[in-house]
PDB file of N, CA and C in Angstrom:
ATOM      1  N   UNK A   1     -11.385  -3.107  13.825  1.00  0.00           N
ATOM      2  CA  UNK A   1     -10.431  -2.717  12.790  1.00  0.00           C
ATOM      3  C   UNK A   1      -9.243  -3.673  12.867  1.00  0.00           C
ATOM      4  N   UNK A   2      -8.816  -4.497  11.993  1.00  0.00           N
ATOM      5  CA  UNK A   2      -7.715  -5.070  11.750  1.00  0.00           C
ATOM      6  C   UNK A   2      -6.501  -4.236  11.815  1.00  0.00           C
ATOM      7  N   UNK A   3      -5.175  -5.123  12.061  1.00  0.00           N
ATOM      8  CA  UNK A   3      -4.302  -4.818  11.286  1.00  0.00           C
ATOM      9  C   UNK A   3      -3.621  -3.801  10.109  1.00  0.00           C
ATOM     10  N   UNK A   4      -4.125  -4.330   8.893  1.00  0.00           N
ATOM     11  CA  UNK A   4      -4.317  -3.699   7.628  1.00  0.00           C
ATOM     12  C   UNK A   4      -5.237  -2.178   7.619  1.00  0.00           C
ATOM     13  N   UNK A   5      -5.722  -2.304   8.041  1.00  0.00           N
ATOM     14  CA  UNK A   5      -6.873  -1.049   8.426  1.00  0.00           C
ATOM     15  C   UNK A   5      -6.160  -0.001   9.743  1.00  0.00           C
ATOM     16  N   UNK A   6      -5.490  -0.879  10.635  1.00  0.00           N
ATOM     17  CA  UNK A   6      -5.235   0.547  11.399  1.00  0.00           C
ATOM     18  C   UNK A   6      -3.589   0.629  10.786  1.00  0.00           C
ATOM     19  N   UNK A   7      -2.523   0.165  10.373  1.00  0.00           N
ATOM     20  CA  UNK A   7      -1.315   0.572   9.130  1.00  0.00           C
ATOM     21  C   UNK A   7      -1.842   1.347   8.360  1.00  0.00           C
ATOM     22  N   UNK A   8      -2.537   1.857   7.689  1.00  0.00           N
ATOM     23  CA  UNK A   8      -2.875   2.427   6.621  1.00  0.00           C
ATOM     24  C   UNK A   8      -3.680   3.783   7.286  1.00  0.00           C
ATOM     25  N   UNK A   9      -4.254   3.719   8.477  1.00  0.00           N
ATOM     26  CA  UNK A   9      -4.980   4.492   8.819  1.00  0.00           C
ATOM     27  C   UNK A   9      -3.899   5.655   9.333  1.00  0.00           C
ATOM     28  N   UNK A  10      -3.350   4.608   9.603  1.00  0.00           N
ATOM     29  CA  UNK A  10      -1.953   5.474  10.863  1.00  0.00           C
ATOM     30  C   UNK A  10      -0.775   5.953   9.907  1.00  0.00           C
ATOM     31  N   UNK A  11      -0.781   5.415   8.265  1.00  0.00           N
ATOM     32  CA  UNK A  11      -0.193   5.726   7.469  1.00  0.00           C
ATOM     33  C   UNK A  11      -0.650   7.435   7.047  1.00  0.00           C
ATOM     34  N   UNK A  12      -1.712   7.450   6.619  1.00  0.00           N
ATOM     35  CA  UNK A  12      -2.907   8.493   6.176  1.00  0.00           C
ATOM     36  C   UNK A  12      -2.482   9.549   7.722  1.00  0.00           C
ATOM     37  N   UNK A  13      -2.796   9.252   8.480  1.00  0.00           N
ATOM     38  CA  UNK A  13      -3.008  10.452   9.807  1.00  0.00           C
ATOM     39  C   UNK A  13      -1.155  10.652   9.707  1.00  0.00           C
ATOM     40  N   UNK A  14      -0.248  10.103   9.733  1.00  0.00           N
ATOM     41  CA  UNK A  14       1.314  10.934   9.329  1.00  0.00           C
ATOM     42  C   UNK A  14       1.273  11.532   8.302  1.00  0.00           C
ATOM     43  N   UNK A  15       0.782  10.909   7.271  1.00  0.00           N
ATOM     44  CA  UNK A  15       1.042  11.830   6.037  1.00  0.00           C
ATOM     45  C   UNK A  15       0.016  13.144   5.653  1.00  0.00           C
ATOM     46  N   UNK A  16      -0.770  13.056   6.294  1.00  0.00           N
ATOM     47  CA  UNK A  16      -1.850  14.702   6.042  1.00  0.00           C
ATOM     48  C   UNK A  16      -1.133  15.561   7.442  1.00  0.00           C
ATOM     49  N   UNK A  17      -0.409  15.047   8.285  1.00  0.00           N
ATOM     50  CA  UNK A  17       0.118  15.585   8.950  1.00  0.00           C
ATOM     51  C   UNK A  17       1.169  16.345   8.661  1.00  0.00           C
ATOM     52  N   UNK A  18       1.821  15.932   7.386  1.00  0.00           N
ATOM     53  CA  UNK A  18       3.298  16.122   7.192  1.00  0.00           C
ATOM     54  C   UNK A  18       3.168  16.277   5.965  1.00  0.00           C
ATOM     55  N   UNK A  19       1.737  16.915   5.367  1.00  0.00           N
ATOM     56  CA  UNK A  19       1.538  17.148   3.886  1.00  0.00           C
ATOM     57  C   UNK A  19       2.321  18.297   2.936  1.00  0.00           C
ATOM     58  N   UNK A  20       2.884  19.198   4.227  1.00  0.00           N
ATOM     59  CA  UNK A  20       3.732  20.534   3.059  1.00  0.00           C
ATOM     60  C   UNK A  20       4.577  19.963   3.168  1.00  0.00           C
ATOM     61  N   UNK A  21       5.276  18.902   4.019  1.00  0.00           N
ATOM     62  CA  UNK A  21       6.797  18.138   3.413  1.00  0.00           C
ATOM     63  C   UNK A  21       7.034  17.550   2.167  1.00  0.00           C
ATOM     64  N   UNK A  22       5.596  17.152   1.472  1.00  0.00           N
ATOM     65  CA  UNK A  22       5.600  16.561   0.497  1.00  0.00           C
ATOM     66  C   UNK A  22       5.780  16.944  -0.916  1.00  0.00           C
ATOM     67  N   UNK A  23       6.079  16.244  -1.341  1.00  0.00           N
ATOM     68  CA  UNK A  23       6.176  16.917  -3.463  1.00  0.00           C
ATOM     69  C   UNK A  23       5.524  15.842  -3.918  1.00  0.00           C
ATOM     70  N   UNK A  24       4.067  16.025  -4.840  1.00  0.00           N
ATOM     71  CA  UNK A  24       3.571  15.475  -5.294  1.00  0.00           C
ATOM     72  C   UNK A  24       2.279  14.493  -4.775  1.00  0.00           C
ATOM     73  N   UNK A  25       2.248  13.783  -5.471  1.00  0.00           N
ATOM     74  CA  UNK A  25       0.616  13.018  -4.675  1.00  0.00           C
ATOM     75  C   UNK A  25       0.958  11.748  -4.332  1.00  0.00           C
ATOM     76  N   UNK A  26      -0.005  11.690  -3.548  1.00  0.00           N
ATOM     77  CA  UNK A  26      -0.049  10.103  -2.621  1.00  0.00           C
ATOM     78  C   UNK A  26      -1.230  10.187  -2.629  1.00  0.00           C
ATOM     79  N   UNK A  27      -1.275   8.445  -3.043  1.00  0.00           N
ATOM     80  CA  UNK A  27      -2.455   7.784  -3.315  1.00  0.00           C
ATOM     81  C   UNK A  27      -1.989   6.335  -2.311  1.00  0.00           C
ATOM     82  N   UNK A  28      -3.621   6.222  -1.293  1.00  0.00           N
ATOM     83  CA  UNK A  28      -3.281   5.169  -0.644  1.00  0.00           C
ATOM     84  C   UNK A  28      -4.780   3.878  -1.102  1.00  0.00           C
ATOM     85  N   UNK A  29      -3.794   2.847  -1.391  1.00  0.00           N
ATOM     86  CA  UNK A  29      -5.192   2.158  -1.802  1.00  0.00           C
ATOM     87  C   UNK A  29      -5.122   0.410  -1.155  1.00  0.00           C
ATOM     88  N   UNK A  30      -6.907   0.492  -1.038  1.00  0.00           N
ATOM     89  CA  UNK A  30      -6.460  -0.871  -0.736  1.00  0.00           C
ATOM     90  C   UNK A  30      -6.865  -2.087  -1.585  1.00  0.00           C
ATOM     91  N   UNK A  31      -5.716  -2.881  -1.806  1.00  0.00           N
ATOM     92  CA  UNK A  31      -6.498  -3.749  -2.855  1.00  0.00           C
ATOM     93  C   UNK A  31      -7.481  -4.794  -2.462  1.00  0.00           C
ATOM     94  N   UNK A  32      -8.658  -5.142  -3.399  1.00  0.00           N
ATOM     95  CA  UNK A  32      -9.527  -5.770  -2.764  1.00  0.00           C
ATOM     96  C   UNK A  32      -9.183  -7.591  -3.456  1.00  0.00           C
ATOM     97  N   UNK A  33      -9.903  -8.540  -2.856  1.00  0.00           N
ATOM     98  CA  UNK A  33      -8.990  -9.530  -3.506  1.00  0.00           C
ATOM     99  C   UNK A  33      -8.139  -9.825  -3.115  1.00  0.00           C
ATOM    100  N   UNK A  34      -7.407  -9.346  -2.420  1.00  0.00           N
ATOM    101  CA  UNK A  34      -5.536  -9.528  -2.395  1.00  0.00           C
ATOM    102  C   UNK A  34      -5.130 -11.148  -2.462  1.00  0.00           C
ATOM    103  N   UNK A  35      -5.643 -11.780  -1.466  1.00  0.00           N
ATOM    104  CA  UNK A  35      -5.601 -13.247  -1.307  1.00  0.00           C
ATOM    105  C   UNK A  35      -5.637 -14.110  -2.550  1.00  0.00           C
ATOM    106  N   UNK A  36      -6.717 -13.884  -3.062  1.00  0.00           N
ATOM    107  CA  UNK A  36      -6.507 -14.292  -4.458  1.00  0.00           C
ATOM    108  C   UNK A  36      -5.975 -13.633  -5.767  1.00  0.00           C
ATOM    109  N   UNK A  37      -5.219 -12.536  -5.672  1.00  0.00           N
ATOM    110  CA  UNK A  37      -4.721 -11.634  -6.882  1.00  0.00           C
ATOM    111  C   UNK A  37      -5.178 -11.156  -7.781  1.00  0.00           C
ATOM    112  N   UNK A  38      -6.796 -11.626  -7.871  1.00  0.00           N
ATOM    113  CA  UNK A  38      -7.437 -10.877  -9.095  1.00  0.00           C
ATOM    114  C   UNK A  38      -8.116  -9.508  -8.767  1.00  0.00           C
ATOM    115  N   UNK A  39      -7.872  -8.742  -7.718  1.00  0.00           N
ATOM    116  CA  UNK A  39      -7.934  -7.915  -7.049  1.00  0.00           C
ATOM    117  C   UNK A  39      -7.372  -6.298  -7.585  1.00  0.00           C
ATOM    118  N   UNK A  40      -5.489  -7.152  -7.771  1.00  0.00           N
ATOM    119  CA  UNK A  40      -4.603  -5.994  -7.969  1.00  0.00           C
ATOM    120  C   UNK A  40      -5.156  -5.555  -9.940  1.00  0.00           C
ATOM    121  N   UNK A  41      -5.509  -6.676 -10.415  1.00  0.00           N
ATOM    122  CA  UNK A  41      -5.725  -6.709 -12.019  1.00  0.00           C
ATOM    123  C   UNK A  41      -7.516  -5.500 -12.077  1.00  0.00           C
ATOM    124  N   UNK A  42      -7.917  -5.744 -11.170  1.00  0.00           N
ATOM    125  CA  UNK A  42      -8.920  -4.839 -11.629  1.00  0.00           C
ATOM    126  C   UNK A  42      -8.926  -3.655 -11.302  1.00  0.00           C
ATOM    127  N   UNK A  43      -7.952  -2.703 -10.108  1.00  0.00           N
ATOM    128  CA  UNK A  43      -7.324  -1.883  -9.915  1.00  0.00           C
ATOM    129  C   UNK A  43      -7.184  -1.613 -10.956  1.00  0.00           C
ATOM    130  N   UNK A  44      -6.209  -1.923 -11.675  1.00  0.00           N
ATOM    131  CA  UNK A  44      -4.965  -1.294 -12.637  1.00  0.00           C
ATOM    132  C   UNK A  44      -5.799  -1.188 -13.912  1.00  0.00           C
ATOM    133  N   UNK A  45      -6.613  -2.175 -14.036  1.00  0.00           N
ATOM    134  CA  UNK A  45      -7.664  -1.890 -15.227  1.00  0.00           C
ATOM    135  C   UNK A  45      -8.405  -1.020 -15.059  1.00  0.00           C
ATOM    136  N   UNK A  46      -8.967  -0.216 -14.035  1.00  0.00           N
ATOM    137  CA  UNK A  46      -9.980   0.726 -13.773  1.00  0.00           C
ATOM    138  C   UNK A  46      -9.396   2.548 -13.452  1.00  0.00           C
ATOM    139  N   UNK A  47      -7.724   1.878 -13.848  1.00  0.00           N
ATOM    140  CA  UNK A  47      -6.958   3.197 -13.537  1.00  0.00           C
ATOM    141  C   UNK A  47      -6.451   3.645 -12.443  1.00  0.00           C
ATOM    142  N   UNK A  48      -6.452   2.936 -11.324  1.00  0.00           N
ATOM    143  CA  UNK A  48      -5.598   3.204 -10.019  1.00  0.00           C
ATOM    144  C   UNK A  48      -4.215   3.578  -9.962  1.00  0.00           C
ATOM    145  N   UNK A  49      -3.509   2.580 -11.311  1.00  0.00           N
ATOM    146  CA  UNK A  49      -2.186   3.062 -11.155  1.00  0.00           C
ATOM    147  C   UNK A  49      -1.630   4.210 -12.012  1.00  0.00           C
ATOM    148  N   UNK A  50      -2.677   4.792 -12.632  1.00  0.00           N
ATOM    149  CA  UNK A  50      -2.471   5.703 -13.535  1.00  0.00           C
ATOM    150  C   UNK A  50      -1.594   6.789 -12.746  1.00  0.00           C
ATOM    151  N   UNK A  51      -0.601   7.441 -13.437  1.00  0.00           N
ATOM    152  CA  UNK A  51       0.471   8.814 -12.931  1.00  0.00           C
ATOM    153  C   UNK A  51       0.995   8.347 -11.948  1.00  0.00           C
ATOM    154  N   UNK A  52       1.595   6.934 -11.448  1.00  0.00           N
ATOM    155  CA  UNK A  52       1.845   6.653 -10.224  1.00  0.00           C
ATOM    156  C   UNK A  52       3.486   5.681 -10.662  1.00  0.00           C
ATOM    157  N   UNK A  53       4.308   6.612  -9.768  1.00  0.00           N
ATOM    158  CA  UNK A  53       6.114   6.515 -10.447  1.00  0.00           C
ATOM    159  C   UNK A  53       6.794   5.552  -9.131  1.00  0.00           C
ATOM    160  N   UNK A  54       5.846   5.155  -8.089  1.00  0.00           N
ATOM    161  CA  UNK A  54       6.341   4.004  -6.957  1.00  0.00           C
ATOM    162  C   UNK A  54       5.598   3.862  -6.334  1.00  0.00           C
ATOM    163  N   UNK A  55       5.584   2.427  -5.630  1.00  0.00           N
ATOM    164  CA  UNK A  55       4.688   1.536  -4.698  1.00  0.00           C
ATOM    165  C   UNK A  55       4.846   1.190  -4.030  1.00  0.00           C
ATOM    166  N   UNK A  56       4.727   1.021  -2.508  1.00  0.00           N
ATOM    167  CA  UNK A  56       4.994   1.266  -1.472  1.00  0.00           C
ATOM    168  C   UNK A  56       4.050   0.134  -0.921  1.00  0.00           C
ATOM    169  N   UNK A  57       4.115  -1.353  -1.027  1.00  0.00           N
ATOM    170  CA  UNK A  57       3.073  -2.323  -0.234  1.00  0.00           C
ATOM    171  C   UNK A  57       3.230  -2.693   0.764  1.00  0.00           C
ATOM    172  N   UNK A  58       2.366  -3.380   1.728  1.00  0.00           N
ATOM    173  CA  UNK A  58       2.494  -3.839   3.006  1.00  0.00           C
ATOM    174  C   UNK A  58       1.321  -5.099   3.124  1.00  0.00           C
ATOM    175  N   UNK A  59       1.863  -5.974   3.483  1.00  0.00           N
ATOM    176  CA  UNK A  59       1.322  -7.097   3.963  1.00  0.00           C
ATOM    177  C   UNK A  59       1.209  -7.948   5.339  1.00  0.00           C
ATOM    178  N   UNK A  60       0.543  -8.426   6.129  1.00  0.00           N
ATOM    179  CA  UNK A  60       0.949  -8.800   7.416  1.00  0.00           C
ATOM    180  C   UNK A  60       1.126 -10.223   6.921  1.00  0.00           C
ATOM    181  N   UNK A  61       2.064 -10.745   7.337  1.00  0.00           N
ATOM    182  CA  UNK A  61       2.543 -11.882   7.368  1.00  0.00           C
ATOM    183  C   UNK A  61       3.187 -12.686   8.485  1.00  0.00           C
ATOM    184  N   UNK A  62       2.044 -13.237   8.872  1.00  0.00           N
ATOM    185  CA  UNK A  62       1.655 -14.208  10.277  1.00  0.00           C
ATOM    186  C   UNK A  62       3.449 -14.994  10.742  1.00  0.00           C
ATOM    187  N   UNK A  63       3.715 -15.404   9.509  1.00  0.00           N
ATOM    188  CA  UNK A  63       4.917 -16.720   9.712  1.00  0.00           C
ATOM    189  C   UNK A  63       6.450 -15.915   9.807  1.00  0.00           C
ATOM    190  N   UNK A  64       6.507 -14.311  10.302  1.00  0.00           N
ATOM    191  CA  UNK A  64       7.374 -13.710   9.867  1.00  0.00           C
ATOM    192  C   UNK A  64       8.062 -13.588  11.361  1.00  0.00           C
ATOM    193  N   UNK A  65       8.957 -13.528  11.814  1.00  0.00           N
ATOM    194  CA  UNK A  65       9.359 -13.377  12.851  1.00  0.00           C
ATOM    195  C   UNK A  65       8.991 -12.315  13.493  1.00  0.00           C
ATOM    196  N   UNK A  66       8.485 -11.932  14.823  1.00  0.00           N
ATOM    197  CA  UNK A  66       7.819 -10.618  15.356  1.00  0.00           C
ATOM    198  C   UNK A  66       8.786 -10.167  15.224  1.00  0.00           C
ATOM    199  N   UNK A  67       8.341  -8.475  14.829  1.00  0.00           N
ATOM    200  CA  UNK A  67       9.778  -7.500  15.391  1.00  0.00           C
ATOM    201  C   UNK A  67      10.687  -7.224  14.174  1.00  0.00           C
ATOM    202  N   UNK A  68      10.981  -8.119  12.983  1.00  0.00           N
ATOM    203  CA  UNK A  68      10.807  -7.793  11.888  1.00  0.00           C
ATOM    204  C   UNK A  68      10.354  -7.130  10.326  1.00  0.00           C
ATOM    205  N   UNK A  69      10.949  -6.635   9.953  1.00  0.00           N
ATOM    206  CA  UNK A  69      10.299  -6.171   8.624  1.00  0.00           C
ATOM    207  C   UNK A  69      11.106  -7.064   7.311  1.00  0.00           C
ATOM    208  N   UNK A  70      10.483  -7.755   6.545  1.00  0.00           N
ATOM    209  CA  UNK A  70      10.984  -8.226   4.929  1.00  0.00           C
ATOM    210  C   UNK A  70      10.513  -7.459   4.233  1.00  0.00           C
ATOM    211  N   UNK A  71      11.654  -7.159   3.126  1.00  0.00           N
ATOM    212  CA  UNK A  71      11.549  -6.563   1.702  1.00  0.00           C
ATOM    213  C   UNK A  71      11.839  -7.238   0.306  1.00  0.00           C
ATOM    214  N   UNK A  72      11.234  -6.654  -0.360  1.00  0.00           N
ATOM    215  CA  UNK A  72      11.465  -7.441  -1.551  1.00  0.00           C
ATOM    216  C   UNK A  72      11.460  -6.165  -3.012  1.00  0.00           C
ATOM    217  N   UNK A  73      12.219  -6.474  -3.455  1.00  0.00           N
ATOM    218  CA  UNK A  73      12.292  -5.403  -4.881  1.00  0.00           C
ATOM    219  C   UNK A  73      11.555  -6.012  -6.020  1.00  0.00           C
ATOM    220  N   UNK A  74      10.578  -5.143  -6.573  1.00  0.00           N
ATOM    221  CA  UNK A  74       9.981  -5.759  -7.573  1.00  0.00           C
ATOM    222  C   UNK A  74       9.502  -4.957  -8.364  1.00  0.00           C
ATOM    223  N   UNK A  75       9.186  -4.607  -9.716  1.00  0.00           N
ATOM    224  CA  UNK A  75       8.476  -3.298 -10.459  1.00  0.00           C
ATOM    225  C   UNK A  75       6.796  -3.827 -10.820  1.00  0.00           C
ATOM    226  N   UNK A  76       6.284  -2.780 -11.343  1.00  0.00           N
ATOM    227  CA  UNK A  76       4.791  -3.062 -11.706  1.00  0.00           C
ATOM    228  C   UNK A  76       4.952  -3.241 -13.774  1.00  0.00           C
ATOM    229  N   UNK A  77       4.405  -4.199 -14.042  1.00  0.00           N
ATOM    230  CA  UNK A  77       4.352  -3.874 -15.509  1.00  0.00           C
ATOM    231  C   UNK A  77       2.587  -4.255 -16.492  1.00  0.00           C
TER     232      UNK A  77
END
């Protein structure tokens, strides 16, 4: 299991943990493609982002200083 696979896994096992804290739905997905971007386009064409009011991504990024987190603000259109 990578990276990407145990974040998301370990994302999923807090949040069914901590599911009556919640209001509303969570949807965790992974995009396929990513590397090349035509990935996120067939998602969104097939309805993934349908009823969905924020996005929450994560990427590992090798060149980033350990111990760090970067953010970036951006919307979906």
């Amino acid at each position: 299991m990578n990276i990407t696979l145990r974040s998301i896994h370990a994302a999923a096992k807090y949040l069914k943990a901590h599911e009556a804290e919640l209001q509303g739905t969570v949807k965790l997905l992974f995009q396929p493609a990513e590397e090349g971007g035509a990935g996120a386009k067939v998602m969104v064409d097939e309805g993934a982002m349908q009823e969905v009011s924020a996005v929450f991504g994560l990427h590992v990024w090798p060149t980033a200083p350990s111990g760090t987190i970067q953010t970036r603000v951006s919307h979906c259109s």
